[in-house]
C-alpha atoms as a PDB file:
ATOM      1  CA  UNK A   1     -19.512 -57.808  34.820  1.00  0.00           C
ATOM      2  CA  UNK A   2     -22.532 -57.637  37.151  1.00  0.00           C
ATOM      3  CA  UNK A   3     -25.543 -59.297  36.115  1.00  0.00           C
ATOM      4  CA  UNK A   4     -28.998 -57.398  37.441  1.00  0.00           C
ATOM      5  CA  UNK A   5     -32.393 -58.856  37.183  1.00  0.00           C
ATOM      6  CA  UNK A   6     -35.107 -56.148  37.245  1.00  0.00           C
ATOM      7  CA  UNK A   7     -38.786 -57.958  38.743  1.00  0.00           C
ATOM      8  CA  UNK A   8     -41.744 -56.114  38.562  1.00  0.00           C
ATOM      9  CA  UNK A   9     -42.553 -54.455  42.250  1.00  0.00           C
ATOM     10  CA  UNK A  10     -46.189 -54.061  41.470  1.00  0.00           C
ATOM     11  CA  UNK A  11     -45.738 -50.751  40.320  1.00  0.00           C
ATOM     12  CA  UNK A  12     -43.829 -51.812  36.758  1.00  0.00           C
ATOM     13  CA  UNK A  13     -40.221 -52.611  36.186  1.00  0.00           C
ATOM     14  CA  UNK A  14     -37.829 -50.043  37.360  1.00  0.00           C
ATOM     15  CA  UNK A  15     -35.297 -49.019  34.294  1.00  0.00           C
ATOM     16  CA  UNK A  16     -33.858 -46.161  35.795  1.00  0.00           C
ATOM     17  CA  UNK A  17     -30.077 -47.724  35.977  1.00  0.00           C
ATOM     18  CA  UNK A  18     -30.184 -49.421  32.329  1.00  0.00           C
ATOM     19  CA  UNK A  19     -27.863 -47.192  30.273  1.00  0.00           C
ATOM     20  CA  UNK A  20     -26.618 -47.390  26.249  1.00  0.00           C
ATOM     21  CA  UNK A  21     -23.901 -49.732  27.416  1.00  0.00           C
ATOM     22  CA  UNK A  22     -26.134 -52.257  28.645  1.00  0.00           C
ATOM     23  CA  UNK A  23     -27.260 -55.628  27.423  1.00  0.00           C
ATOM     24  CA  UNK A  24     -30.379 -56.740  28.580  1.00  0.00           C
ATOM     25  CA  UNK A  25     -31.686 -59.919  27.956  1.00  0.00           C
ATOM     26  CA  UNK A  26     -35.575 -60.384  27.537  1.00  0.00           C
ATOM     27  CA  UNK A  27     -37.321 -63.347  29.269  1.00  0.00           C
ATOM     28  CA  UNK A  28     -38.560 -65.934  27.154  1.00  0.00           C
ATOM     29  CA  UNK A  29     -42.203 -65.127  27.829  1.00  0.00           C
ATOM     30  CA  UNK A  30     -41.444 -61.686  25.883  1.00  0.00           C
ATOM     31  CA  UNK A  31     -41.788 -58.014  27.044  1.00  0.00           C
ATOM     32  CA  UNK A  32     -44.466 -55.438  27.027  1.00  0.00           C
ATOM     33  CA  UNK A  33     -44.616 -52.800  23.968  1.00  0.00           C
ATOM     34  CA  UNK A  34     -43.468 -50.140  26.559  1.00  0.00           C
ATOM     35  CA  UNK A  35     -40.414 -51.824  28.051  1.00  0.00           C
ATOM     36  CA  UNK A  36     -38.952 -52.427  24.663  1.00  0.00           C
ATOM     37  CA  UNK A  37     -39.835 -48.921  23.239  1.00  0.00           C
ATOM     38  CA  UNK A  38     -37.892 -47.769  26.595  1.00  0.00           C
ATOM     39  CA  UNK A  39     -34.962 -50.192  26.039  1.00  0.00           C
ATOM     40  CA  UNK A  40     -34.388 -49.223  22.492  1.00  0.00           C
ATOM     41  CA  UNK A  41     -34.803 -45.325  23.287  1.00  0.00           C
ATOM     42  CA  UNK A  42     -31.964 -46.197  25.903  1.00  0.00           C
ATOM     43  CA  UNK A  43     -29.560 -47.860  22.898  1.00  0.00           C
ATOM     44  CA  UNK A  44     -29.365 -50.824  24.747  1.00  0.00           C
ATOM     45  CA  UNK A  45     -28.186 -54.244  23.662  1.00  0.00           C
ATOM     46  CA  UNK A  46     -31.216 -56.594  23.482  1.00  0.00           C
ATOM     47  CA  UNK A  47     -30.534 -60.107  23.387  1.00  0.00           C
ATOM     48  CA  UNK A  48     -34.167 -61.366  22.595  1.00  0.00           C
ATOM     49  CA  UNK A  49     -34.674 -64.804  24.018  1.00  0.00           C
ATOM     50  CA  UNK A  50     -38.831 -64.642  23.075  1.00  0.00           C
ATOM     51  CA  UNK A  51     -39.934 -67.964  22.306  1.00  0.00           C
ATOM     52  CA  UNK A  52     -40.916 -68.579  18.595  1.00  0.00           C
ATOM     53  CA  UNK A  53     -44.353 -69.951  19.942  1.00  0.00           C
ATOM     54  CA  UNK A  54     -44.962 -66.451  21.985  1.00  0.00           C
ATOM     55  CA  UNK A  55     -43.456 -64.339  19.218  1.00  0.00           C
ATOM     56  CA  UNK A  56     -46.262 -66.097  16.376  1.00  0.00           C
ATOM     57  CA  UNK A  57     -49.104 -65.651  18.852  1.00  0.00           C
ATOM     58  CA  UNK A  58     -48.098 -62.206  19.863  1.00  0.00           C
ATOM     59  CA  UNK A  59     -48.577 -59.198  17.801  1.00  0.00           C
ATOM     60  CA  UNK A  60     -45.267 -57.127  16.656  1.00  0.00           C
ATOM     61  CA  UNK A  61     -44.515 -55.545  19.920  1.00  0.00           C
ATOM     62  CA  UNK A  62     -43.667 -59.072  21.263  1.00  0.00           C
ATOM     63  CA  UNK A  63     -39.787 -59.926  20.129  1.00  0.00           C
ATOM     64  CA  UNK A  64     -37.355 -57.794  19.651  1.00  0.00           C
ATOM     65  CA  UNK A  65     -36.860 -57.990  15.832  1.00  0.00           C
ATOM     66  CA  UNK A  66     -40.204 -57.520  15.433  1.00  0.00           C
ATOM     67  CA  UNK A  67     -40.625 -54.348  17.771  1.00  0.00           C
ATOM     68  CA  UNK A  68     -37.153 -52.951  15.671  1.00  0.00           C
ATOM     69  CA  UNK A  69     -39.052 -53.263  12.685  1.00  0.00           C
ATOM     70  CA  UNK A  70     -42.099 -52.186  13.942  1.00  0.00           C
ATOM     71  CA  UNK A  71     -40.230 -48.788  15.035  1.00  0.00           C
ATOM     72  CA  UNK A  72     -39.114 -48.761  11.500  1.00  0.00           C
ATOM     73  CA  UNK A  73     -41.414 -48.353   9.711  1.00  0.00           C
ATOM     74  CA  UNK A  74     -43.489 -45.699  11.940  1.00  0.00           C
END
């Protein structure tokens, strides 16, 4: 098992090599509305470590459950 951590370049996080049988954790800090609409396109395992204090002050794109139901419902 190889373990990958994918930094932002300047020019946005590079997801090109994440496939379906994947697990990617998010940082605690959260992820961007994008990245996890990319992520759970991909069918990738997302192990949300978001903490509750950033998930509360953060709109529904911020935590994974959130962003799954989000997609939900439309």
């Amino acid at each position: 098992m190889d373990i990958e951590i994918i930094e932002d370049g300047g020019g946005g996080k590079d997801f090109g090599g994440v496939r379906a049988e994947d697990v990617v954790i998010l940082p605690a800090f959260g992820a961007s509305v994008q990245e996890m609409r990319l992520l759970n396109d991909r069918g990738v395992r997302i192990v949300d470590t978001t903490c509750p204090w950033v998930a509360k002050a953060r709109p529904c794109p911020w935590g994974a459950r959130a962003l799954r139901r989000c997609l939900q419902q439309g």
